[in-house]
C-alpha atoms as a PDB file:
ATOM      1  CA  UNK A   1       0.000   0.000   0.000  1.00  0.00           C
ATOM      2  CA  UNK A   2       3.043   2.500   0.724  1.00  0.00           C
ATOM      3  CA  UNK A   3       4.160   1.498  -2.802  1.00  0.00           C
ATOM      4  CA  UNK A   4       1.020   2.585  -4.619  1.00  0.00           C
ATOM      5  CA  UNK A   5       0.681   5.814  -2.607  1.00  0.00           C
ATOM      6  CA  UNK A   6       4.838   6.698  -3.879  1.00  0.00           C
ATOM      7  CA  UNK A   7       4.097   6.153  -6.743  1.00  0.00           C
ATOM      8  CA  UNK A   8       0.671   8.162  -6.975  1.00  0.00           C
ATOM      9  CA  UNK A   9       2.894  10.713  -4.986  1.00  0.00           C
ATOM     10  CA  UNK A  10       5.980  10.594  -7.708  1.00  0.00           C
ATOM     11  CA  UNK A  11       3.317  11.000 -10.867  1.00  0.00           C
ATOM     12  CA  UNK A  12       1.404  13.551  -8.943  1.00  0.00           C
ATOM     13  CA  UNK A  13       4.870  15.425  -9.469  1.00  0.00           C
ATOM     14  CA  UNK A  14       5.729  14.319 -12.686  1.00  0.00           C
ATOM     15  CA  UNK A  15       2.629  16.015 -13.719  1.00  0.00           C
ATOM     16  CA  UNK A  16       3.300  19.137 -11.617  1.00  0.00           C
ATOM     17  CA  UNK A  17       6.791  19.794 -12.861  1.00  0.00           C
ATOM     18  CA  UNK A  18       5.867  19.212 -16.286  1.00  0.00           C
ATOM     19  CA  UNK A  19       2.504  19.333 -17.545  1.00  0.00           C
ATOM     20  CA  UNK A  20       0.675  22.012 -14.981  1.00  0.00           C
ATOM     21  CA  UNK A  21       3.594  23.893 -14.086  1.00  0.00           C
ATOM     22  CA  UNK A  22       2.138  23.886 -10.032  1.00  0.00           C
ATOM     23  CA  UNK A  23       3.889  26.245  -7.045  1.00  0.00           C
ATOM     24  CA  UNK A  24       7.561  25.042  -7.135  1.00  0.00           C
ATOM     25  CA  UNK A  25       7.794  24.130  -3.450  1.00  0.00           C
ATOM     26  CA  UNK A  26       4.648  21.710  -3.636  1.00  0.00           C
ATOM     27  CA  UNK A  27       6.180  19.615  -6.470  1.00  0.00           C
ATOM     28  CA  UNK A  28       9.403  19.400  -4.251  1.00  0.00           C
ATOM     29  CA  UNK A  29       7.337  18.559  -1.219  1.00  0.00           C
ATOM     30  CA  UNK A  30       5.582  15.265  -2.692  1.00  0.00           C
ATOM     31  CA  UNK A  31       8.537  14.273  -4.695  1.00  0.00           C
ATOM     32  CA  UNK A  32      10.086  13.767  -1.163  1.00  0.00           C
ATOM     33  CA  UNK A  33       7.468  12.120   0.494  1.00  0.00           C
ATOM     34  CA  UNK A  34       7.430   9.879  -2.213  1.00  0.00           C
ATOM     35  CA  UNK A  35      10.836   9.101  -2.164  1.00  0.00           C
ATOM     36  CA  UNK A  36      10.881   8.723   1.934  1.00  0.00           C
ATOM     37  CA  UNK A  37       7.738   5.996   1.517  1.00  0.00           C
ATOM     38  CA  UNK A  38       9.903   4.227  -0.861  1.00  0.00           C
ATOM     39  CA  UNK A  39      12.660   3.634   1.533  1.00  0.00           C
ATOM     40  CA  UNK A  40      10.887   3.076   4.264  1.00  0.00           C
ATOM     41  CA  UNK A  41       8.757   0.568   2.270  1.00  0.00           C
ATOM     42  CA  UNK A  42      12.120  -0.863   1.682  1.00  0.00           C
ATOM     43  CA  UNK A  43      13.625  -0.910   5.025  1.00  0.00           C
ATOM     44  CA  UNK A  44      10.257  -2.281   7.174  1.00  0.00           C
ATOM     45  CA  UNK A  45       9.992  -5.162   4.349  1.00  0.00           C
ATOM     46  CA  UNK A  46       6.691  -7.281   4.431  1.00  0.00           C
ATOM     47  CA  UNK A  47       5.611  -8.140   7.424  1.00  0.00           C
ATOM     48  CA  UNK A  48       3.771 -11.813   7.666  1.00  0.00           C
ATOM     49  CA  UNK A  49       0.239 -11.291   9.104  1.00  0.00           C
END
């Protein structure tokens, strides 16, 4: 589920940088939250339920 949402997050900003042109500091913003629920996606792992 943290996955999907980074990568919603990371086209969300693809779009922003490059089609919409959006406020400079919001495309920044969920570029990096993207990027942190990546790595900590990676560094929990899957947890067995």
């Amino acid at each position: 589920m943290l996955l999907t949402i980074a990568v919603i997050l990371f086209i969300l900003w693809l779009l922003g940088a490059f089609a919409f042109h959006v406020g400079g500091g919001l495309i920044h913003i969920l570029l990096v939250i993207a990027i942190i629920v990546v790595i900590w996606n990676f560094i929990a792992g899957r947890r067995a339920v």
